[in-house]
Protein backbone atom coordinates (compact mmCIF):
# COMPACT_ATOMS: atom_id res chain seq x y z
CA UNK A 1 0.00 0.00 0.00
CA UNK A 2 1.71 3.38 -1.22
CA UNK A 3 -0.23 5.70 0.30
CA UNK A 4 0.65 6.37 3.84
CA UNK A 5 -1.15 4.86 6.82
CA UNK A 6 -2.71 5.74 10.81
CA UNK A 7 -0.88 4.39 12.52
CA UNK A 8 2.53 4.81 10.72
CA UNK A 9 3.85 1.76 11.27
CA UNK A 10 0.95 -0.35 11.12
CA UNK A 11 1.16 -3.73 9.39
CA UNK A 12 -0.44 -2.63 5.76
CA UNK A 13 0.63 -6.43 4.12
CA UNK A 14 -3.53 -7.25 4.32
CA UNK A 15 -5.63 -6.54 1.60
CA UNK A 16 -2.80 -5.28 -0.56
CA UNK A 17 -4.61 -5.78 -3.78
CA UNK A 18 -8.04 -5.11 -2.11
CA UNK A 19 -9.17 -1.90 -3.41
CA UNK A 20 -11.51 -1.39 -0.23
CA UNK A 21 -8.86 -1.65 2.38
CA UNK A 22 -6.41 0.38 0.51
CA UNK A 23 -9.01 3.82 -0.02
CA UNK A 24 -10.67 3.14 3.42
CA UNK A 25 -8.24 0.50 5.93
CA UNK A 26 -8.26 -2.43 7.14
CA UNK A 27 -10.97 -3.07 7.00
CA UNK A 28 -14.98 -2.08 6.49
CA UNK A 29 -16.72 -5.61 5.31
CA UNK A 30 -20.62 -5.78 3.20
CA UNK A 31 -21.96 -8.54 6.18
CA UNK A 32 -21.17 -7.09 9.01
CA UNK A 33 -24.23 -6.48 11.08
CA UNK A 34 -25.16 -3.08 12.18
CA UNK A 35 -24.70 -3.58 15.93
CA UNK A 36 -21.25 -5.33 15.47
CA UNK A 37 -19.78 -1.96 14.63
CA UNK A 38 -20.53 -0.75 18.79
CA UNK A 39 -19.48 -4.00 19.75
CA UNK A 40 -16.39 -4.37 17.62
CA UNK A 41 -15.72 -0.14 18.79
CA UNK A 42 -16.38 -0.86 22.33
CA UNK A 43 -14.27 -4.05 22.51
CA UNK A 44 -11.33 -2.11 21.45
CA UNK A 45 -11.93 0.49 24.35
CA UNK A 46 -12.93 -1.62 27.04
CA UNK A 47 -10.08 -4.04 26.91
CA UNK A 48 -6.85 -3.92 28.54
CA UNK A 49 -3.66 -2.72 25.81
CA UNK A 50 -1.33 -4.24 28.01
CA UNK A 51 0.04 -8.08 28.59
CA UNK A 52 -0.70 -7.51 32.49
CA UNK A 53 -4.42 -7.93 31.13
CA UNK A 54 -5.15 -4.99 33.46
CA UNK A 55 -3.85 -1.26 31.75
CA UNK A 56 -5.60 0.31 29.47
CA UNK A 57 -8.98 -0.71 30.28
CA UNK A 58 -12.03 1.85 29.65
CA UNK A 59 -9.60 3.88 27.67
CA UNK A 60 -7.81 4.43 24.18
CA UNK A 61 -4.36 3.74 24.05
CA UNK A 62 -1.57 6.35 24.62
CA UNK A 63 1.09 5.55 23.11
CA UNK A 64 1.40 5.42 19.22
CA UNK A 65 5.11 4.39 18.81
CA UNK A 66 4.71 1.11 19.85
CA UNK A 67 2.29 -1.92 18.30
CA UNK A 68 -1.39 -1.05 19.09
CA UNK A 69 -2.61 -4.27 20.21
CA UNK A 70 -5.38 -5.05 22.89
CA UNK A 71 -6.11 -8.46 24.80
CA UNK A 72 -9.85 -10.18 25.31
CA UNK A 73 -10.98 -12.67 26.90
CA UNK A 74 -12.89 -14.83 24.72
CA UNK A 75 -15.43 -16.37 27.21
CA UNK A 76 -16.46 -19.17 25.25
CA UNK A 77 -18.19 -20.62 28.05
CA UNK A 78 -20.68 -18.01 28.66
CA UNK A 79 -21.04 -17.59 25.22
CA UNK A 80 -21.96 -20.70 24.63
CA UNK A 81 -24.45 -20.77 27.77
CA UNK A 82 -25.83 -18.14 25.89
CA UNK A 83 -26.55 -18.80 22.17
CA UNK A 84 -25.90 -23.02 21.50
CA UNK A 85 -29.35 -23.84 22.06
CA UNK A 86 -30.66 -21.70 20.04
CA UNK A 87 -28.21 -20.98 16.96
CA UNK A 88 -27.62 -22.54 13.72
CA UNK A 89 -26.16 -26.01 14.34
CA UNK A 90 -24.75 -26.87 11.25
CA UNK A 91 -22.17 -29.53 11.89
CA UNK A 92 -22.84 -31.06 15.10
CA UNK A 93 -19.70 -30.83 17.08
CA UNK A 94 -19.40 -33.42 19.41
CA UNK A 95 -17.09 -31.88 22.23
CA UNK A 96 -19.37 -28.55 21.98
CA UNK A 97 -22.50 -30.50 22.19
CA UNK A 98 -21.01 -32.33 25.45
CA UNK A 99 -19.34 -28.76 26.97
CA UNK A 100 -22.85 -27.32 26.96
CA UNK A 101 -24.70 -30.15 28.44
CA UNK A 102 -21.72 -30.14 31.12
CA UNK A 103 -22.15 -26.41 31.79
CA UNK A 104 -25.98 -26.92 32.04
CA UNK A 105 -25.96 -29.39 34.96
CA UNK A 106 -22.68 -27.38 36.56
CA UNK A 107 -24.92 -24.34 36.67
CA UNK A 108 -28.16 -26.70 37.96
CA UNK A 109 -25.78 -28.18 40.49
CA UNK A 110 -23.83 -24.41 41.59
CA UNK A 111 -28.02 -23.50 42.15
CA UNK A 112 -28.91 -26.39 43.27
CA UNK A 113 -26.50 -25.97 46.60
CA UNK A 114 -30.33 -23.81 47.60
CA UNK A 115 -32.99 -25.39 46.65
CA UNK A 116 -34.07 -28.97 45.94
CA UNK A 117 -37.10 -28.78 43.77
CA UNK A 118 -35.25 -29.63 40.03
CA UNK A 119 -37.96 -27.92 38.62
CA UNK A 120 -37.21 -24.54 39.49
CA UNK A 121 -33.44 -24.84 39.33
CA UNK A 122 -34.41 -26.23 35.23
CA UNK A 123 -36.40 -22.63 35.29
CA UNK A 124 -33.62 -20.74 37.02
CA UNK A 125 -31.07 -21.34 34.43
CA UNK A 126 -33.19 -20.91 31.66
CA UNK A 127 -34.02 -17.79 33.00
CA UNK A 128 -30.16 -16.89 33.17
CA UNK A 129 -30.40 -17.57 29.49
CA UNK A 130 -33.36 -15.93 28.33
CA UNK A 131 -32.30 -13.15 30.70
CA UNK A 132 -29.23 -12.76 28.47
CA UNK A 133 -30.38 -14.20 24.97
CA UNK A 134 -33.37 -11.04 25.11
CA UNK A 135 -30.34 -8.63 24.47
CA UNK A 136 -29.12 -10.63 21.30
CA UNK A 137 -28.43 -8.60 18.27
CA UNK A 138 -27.67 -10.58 15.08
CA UNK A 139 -30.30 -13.19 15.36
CA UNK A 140 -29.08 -14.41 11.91
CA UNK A 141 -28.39 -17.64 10.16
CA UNK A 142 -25.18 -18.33 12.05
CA UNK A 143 -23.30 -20.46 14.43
CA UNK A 144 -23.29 -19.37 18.18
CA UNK A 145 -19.62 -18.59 18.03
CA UNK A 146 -21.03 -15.19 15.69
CA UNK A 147 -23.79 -14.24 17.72
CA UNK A 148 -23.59 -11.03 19.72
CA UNK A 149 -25.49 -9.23 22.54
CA UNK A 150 -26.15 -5.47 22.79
CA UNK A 151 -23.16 -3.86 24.87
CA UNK A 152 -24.82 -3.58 27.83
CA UNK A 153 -21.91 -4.70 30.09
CA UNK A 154 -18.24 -5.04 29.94
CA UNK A 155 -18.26 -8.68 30.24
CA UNK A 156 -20.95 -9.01 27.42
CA UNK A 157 -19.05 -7.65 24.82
CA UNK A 158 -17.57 -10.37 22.94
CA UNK A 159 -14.72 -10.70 20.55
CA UNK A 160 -15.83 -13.30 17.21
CA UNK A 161 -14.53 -16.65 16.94
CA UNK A 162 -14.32 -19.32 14.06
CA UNK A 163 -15.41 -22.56 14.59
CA UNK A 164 -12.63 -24.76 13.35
CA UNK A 165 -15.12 -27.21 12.50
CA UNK A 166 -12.71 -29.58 11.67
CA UNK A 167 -10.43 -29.36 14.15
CA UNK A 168 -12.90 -29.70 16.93
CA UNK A 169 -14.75 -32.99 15.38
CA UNK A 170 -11.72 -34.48 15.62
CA UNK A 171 -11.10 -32.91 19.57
CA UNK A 172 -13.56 -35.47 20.96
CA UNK A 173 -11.64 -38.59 19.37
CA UNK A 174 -8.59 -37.48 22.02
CA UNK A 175 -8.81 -39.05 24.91
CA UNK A 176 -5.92 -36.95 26.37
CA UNK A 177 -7.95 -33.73 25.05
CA UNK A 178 -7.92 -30.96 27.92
CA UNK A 179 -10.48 -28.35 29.10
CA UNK A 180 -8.27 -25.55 28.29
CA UNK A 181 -7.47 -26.93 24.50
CA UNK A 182 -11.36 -27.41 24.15
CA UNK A 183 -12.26 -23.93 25.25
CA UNK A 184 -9.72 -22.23 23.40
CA UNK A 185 -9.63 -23.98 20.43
CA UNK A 186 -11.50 -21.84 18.12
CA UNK A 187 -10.02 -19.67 15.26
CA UNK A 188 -9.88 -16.00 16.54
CA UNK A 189 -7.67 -14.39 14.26
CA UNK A 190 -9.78 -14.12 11.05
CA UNK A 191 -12.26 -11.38 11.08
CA UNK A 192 -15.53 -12.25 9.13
CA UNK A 193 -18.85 -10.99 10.57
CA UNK A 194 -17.07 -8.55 13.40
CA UNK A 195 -14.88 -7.63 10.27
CA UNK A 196 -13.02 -4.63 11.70
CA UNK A 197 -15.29 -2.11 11.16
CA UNK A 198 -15.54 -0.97 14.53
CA UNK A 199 -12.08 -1.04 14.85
CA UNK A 200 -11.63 1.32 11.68
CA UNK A 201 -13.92 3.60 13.93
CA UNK A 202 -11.99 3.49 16.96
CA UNK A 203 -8.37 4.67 15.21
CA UNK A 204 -10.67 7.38 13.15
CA UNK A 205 -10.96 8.28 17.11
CA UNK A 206 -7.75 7.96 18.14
CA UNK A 207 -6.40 9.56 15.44
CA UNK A 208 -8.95 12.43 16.13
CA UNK A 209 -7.82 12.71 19.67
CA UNK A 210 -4.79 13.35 18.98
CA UNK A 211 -6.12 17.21 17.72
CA UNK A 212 -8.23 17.41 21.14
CA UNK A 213 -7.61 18.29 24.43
CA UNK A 214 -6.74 15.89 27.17
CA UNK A 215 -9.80 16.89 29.28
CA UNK A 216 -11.85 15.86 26.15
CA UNK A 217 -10.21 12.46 25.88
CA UNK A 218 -11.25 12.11 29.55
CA UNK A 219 -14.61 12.97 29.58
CA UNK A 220 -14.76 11.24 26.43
CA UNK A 221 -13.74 7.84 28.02
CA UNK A 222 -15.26 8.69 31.36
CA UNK A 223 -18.64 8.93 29.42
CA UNK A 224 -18.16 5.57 27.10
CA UNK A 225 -17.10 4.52 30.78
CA UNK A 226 -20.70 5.46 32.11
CA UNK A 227 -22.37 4.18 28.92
CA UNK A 228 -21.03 0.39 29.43
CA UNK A 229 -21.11 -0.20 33.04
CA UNK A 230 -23.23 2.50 34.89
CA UNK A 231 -26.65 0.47 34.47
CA UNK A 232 -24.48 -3.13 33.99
CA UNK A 233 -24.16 -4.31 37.53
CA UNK A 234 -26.43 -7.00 37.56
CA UNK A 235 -25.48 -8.37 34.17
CA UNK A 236 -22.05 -7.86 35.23
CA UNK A 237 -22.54 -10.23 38.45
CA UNK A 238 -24.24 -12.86 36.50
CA UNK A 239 -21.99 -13.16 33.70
CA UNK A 240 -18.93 -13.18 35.90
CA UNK A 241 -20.69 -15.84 38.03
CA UNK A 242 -21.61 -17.98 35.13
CA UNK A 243 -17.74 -17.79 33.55
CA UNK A 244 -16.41 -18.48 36.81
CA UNK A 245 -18.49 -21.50 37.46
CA UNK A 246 -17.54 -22.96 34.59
CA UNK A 247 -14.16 -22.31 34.44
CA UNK A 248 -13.63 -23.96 37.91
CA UNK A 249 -15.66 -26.85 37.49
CA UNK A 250 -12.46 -27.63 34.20
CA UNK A 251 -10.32 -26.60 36.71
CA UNK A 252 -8.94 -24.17 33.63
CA UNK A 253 -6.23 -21.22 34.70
CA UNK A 254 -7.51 -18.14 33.89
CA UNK A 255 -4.69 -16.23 32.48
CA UNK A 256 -4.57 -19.02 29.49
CA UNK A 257 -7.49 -17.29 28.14
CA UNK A 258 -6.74 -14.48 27.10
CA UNK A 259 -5.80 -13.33 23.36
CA UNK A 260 -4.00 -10.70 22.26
CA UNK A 261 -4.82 -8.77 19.24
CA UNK A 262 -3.66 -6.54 16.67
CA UNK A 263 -5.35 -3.07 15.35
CA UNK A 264 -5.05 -2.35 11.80
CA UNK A 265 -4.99 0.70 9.76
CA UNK A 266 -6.78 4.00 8.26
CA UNK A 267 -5.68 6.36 5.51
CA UNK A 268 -3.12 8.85 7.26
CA UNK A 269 -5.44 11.73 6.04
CA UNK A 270 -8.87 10.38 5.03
CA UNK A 271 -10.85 11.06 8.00
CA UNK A 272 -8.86 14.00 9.23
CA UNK A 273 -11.57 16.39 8.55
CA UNK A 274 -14.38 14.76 9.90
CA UNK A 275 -12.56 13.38 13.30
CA UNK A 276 -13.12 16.83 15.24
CA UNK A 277 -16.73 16.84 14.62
CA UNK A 278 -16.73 13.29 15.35
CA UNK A 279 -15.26 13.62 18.74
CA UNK A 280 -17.71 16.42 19.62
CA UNK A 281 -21.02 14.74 18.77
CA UNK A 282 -20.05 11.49 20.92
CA UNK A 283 -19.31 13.91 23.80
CA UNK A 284 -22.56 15.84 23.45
CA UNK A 285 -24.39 12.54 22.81
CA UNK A 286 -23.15 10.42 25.74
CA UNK A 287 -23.94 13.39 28.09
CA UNK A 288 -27.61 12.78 27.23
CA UNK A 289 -29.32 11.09 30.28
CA UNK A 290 -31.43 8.64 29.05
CA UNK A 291 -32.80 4.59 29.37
CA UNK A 292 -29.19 3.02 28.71
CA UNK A 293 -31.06 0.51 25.73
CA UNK A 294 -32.31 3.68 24.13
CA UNK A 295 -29.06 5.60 24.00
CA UNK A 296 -27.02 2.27 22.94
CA UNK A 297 -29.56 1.43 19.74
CA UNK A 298 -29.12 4.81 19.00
CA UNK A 299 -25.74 5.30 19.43
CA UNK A 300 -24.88 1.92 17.18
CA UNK A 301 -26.76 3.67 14.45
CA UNK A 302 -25.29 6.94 14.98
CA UNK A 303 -21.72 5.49 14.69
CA UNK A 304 -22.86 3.59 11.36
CA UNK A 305 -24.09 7.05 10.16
CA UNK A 306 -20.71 8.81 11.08
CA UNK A 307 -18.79 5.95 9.33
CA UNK A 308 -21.33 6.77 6.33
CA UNK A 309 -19.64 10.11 6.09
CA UNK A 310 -16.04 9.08 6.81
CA UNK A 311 -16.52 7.17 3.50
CA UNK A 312 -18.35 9.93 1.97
CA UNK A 313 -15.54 12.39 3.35
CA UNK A 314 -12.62 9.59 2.69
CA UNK A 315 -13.54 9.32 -0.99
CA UNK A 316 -13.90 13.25 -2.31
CA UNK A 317 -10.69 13.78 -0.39
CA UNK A 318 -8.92 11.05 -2.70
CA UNK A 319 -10.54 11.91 -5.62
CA UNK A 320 -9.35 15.93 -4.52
CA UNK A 321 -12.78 17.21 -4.88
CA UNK A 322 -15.23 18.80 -2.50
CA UNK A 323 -17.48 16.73 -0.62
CA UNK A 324 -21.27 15.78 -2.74
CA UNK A 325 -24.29 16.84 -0.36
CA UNK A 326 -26.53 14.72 1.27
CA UNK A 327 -29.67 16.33 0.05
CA UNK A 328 -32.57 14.75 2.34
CA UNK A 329 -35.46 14.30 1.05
CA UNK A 330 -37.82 15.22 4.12
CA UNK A 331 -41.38 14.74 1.96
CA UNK A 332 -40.34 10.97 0.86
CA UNK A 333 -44.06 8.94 1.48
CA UNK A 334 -45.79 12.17 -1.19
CA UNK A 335 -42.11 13.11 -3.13
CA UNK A 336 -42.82 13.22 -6.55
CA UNK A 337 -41.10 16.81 -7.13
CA UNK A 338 -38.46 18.82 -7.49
CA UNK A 339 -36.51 18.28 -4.02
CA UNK A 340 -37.06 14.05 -5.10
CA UNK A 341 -35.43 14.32 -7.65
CA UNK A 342 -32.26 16.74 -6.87
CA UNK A 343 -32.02 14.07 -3.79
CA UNK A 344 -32.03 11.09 -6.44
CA UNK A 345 -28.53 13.05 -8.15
CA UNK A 346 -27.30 13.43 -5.20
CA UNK A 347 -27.29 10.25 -4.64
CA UNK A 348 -26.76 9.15 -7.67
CA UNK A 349 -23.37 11.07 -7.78
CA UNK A 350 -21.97 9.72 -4.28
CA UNK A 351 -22.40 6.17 -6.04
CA UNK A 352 -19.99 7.47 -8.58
CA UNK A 353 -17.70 9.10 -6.56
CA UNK A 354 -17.31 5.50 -4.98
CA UNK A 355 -16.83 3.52 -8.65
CA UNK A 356 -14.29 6.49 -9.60
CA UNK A 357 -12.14 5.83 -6.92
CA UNK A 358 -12.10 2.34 -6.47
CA UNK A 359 -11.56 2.70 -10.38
CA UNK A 360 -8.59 4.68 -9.63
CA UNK A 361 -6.94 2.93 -6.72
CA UNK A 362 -6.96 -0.42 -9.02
CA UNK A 363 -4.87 1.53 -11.94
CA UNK A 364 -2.56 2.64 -9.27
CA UNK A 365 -2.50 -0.88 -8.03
CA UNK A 366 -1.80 -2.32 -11.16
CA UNK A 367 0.70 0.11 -12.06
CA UNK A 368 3.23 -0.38 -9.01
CA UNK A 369 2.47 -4.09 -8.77
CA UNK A 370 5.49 -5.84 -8.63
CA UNK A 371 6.63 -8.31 -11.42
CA UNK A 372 5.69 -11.23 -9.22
CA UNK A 373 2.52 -10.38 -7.77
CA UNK A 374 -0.96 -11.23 -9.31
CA UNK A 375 -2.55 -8.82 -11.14
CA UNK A 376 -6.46 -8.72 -11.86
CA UNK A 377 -8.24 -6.55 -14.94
CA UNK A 378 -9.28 -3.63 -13.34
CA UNK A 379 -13.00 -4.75 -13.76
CA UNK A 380 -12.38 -7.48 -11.37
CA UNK A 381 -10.97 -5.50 -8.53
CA UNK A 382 -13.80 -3.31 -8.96
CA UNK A 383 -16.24 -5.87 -8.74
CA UNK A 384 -14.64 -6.82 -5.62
CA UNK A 385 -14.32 -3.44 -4.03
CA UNK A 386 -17.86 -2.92 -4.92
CA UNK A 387 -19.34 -5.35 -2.31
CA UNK A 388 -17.16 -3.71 0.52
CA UNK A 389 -17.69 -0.19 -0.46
CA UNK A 390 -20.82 1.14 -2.32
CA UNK A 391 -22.77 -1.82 -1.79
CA UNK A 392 -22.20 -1.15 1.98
CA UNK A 393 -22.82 1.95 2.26
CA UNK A 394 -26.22 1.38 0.18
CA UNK A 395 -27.39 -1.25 2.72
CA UNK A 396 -26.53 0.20 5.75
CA UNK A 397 -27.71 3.23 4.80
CA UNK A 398 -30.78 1.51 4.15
CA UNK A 399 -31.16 -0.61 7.34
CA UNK A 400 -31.26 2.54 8.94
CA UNK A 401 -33.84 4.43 6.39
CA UNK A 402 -31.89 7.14 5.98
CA UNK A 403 -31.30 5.98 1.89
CA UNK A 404 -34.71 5.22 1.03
CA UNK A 405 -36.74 3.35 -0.82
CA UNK A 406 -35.61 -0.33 0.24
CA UNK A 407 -36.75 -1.72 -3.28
CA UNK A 408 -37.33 0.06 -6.65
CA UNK A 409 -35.46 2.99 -7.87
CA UNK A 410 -35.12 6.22 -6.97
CA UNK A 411 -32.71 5.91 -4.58
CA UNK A 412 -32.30 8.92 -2.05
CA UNK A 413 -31.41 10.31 1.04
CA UNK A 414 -33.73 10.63 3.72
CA UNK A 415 -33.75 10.42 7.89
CA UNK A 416 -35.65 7.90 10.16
CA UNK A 417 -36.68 8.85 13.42
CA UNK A 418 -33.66 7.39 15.30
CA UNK A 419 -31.17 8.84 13.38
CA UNK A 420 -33.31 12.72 13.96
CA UNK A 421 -32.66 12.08 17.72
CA UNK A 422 -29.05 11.24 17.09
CA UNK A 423 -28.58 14.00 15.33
CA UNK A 424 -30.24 16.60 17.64
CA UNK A 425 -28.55 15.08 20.80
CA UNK A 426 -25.47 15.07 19.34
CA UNK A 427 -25.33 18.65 18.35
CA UNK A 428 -26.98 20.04 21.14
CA UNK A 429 -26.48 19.67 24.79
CA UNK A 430 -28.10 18.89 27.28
CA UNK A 431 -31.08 21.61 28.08
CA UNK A 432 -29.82 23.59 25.67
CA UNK A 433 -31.31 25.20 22.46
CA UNK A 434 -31.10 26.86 18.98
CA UNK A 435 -33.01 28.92 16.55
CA UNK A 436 -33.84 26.26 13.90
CA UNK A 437 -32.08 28.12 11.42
CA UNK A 438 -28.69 27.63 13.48
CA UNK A 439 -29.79 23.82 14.02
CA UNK A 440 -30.14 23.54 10.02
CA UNK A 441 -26.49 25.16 9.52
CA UNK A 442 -24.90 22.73 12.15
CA UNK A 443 -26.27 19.92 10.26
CA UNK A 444 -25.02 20.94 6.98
CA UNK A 445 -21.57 22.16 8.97
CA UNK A 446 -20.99 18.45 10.17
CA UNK A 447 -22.81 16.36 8.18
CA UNK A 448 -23.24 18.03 4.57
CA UNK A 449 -26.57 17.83 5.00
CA UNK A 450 -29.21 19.49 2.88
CA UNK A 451 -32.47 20.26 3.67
CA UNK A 452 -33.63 24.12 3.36
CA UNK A 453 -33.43 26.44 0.31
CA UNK A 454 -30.26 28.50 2.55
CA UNK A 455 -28.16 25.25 2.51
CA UNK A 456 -28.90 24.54 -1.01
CA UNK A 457 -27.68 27.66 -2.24
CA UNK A 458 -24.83 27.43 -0.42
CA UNK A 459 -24.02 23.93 -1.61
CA UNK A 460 -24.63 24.97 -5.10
CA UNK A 461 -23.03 28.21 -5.32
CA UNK A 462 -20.21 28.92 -7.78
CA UNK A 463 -21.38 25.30 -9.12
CA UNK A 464 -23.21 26.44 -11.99
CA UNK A 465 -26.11 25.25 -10.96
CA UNK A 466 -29.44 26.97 -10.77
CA UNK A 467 -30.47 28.24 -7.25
CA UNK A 468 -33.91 29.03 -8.45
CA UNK A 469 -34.68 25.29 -7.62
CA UNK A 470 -33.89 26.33 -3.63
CA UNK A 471 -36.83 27.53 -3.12
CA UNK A 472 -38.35 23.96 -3.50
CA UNK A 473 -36.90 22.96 -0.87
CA UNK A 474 -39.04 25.81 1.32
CA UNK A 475 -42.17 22.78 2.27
CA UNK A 476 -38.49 20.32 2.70
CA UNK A 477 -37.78 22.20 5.41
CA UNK A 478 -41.37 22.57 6.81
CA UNK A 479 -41.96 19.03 6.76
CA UNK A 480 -38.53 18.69 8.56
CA UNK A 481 -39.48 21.12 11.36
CA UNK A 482 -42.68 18.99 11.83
CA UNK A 483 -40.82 16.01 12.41
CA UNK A 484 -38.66 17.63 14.76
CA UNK A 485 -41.93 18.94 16.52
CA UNK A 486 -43.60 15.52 16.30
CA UNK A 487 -40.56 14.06 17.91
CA UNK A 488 -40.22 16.66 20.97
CA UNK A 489 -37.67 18.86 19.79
CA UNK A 490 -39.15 21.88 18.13
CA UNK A 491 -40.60 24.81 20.44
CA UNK A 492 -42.37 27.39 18.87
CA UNK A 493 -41.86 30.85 20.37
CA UNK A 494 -43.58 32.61 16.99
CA UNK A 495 -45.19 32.62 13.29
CA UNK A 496 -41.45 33.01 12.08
CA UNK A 497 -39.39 31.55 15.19
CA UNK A 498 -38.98 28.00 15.93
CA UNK A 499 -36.21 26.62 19.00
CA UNK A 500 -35.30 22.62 18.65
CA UNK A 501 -34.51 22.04 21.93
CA UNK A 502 -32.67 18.99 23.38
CA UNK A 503 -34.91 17.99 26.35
CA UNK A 504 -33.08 15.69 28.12
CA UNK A 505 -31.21 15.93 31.33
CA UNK A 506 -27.00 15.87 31.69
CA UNK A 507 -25.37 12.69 32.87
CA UNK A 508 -24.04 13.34 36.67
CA UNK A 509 -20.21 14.19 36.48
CA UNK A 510 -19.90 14.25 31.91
C-alpha cells in the first residue's frame, strides 16, 4: 500500500490488492451487522492494551510508537451458555455439544447448593439464558460462536470466533484432550462478521484525539465509561458468576485465556476532517441522560451514520474534490417533485464518486504491482471493491432508512426517526437550544446535510447550478421542522421563530 497509513507503522501487508482496504483500511466488510460496529468499537476500548491484562482498560491507548494491540478474553463458556441452544447447528460438534450439556448441569448443580425442587433450578437457568439471549443482536443464520449481545456490560461484549469445524470434530476422538485446549480452540484471528469495522472507527478516534484536548479524551472515556457499566451491575454479576463457574468446574487457569490482538490501519489523512466533529457529537451525545437501551440502539446507528460520512468524506478527499451533499429528502411517502429528484442526483453522484475511486486505486495498483505479484483486470478488482464499499454503504444506509426506498429505484437520502434524535442530541447539549435556522447550519456544517433552500444555495453556489430550484426545498424544510416537533424537539416561540430544543437531562459528572 503506497499511500501512507494511521498508525505509521501499522502492518499494511492485508488486503494489498483489495481496493476497499487500501481507499478506506483495514478493513470495512458488506456482512457485518449493524450492531457489530458498537461491539467491535467498544471491545477495542474496554479491553486492557497491556500483557498484564489490566492497563488500558475503559480507555484508548496512549502511546502510538509502539504496536497497538489489545487483549480479550474470549469467554467461550458463557457464550456458549448463551446462544448453543438456540443458533444454527450446522455440523454437530461433538465436544461442543457435550461442553454445553456439562455447563448446564454445573450451573443446575452451583443452584442447586439452595434449593431442591429440580424444577425450578431447570427454570432458574433458563431464566439466566433468556435473561441474556433477550439482548441478542444478530439473530441471523449463524453459528453461536457469531452471535452477539447489545453492549450492555463489559463482560458481554464479545470478541468473534471461528469454529474450526474440523479441528474440533476431531477434539472429541482425544482421549488426552484438555479443558483448556477445548475452550480455546476456536479460530480468533480471522475477522468475518465482526470484520473490523468498529475497529476502523476506533483509530478514526484515536487519530482524532490526537487534535483534542486531554480533558476531552477524559470525559470522552469517562462517558463511554458510564455508557457500558453505569446500568451493567447486575449483568455484570451474572456473567462473571456464570464464567467463573464454569471455568472452575475444568479446573482451567484463567490467564490461558486471554488473546492478544492486533489493530489495523486507516488512511493517514482520510478522516482527518471529519474526526473533530466526530469527537464532539459522541461527547454531546453520551452526556444525554437517558434509558441506557435507548441511548445504545441509537448510538450503534449513529456510529454507522458517522462511518457513512467518513466514507463519503474519505472518498472526495482522494478523488481531490469537494465533498457531494446529502440532500434529504424530508417529503419521501408524497415526493414526486423537485426536491425528489435533486435528492435522487445526489445520490446518484456519491455512487460514482465510490466507482471512480475504487476505479482509480486499481490503476494505481496495477501500475506499481510488482513483477511477481498477481494482477487482476481492473474490472475485477472493482467488482470486488464494490461489495465492501458502495454496496455497503447502500445497505446500511438503508437498514437505517436514511437511503430510502428499500426496493425500486429512486434511490435517495432521507432520515428515520432514530437517526433525527441522534442527530439533535449530538449537536446540542443537554437543556440547551437553537433557533432552527442555526440547528439547520450545524447539520449541513458536520454532516453536509441538505435540507432548506439557505443550505442549497450554499451547496450549489459557484457550481453552476441553478439556485432558483432552492426555493423547493421551502415545504423540505417545513416538513422537517414537523418532524422535529412531532418528535419533541421543536418549540415554537412565533409565526417566524422556531427553538429545537434537546430535552433531556445531563449525565451526573460528563
Amino acid at each position: 500500500m503506497a499511500d501512507a497509513v494511521f498508525p505509521s507503522n501499522a502492518n499494511i501487508a492485508a488486503g494489498f490488492d483489495n481496493m476497499a482496504i487500501q481507499l478506506f483500511g483495514n478493513r470495512l466488510f458488506a456482512d457485518q451487522a449493524l450492531y457489530e460496529y458498537i461491539n467491535e468499537f467498544l471491545l477495542v476500548f474496554v479491553s486492557p492494551k497491556s500483557f498484564d491484562y489490566e492497563s488500558g482498560k475503559m480507555s484508548f491507548h496512549t502511546s502510538l510508537g509502539d504496536e497497538l494491540a489489545y487483549y480479550v478474553k474470549p469467554r467461550m463458556g458463557l457464550k456458549r451458555f448463551i446462544f448453543y441452544e438456540r443458533s444454527k447447528k450446522g455440523i454437530k460438534i461433538p465436544v461442543d455439544e457435550k461442553a454445553y450439556l456439562d455447563m448446564i448441569n454445573v450451573i443446575n448443580e452451583k443452584i442447586g447448593d439452595s434449593s431442591t425442587d429440580s424444577n425450578k433450578i431447570y427454570k432458574s437457568v433458563e431464566s439466566i439464558q433468556d435473561l441474556f439471549y433477550g439482548y441478542a443482536t444478530v439473530l441471523k443464520n449463524r453459528s453461536w460462536t457469531a452471535q452477539s449481545l447489545l453492549p450492555i456490560a463489559p463482560e458481554l461484549i464479545f470478541c468473534e470466533a471461528m469454529l474450526n469445524a474440523k479441528e474440533r470434530l476431531a477434539m472429541h476422538k482425544k482421549s488426552d484432550i484438555d479443558a483448556t485446549t477445548i475452550e480455546m480452540g476456536f479460530d480468533f484471528s480471522r475477522h468475518n462478521f465482526m470484520a473490523r469495522g468498529g475497529e476502523v472507527y476506533y483509530l478514526h478516534i484515536l487519530q482524532a484525539l490526537d487534535l483534542c484536548t486531554e480533558i476531552e479524551k477524559r470525559n470522552l472515556q469517562k462517558l463511554l465509561t458510564n455508557l457500558i457499566s453505569a446500568n451493567s451491575g447486575c449483568f455484570s454479576s451474572i456473567a462473571n458468576w456464570v464464567d467463573e463457574t464454569w471455568i472452575k468446574s475444568q479446573d482451567i487457569n484463567p490467564d490461558k485465556l486471554w488473546i492478544k490482538k492486533g489493530l489495523g490501519f486507516i488512511p493517514a489523512t482520510g478522516y482527518i476532517e471529519c474526526g473533530r466533529n466526530t469527537i464532539l457529537e459522541l461527547i454531546t451525545f453520551l452526556s444525554n441522560e437517558m434509558h441506557p437501551i435507548t441511548r445504545i440502539e441509537i448510538l450503534s446507528k449513529g456510529i454507522v451514520f458517522q462511518i457513512m460520512r467518513m466514507m463519503c468524506t474519505r472518498t472526495s478527499e482522494y478523488l481531490e474534490m469537494n465533498p457531494t451533499p446529502w440532500i434529504i429528502d424530508m417529503r419521501a411517502k408524497k415526493s414526486s417533485g423537485t426536491v425528489m429528484k435533486i435528492s435522487a442526483d445526489s445520490y446518484r453522484r456519491i455512487e460514482e464518486l465510490f466507482v471512480y475511486a475504487v476505479n482509480k486505486q486499481s490503476a494505481e495498483y496495477i501500475n506499481r504491482a510488482l513483477p511477481e505479484q498477481k494482477v487482476q483486470s481492473p474490472f475485477e478488482y472493482l467488482s470486488k471493491a464494490k461489495k465492501h464499499t458502495l454496496n455497503l454503504f447502500k445497505r446500511l444506509g438503508k437498514e437505517m432508512q436514511c437511503i430510502i426506498p428499500l426496493k425500486g429505484g429512486y434511490e435517495r437520502f432521507s432520515l428515520s426517526e432514530d437517526l433525527l434524535k441522534f442527530l439533535v442530541l449530538s449537536l446540542i447539549r443537554p437543556q440547551e437550544k437553537m433557533t432552527f435556522d442555526m440547528f439547520l447550519d450545524k447539520l449541513y456544517r458536520h454532516f453536509n446535510i441538505v435540507i432548506g433552500p439557505k443550505q442549497y444555495k450554499e451547496c450549489v453556489s459557484g457550481a453552476g447550478l441553478d439556485v432558483v430550484q432552492a426555493n423547493a426545498f421551502r415545504n423540505n424544510e417545513l416538513e422537517f421542522q414537523d418532524f422535529l416537533k412531532a418528535t419533541g424537539f421543536v418549540r415554537d416561540l412565533s409565526d417566524a421563530t422556531a427553538i429545537v430544543v434537546n430535552p433531556y437531562a445531563e449525565v451526573e459528572n460528563s
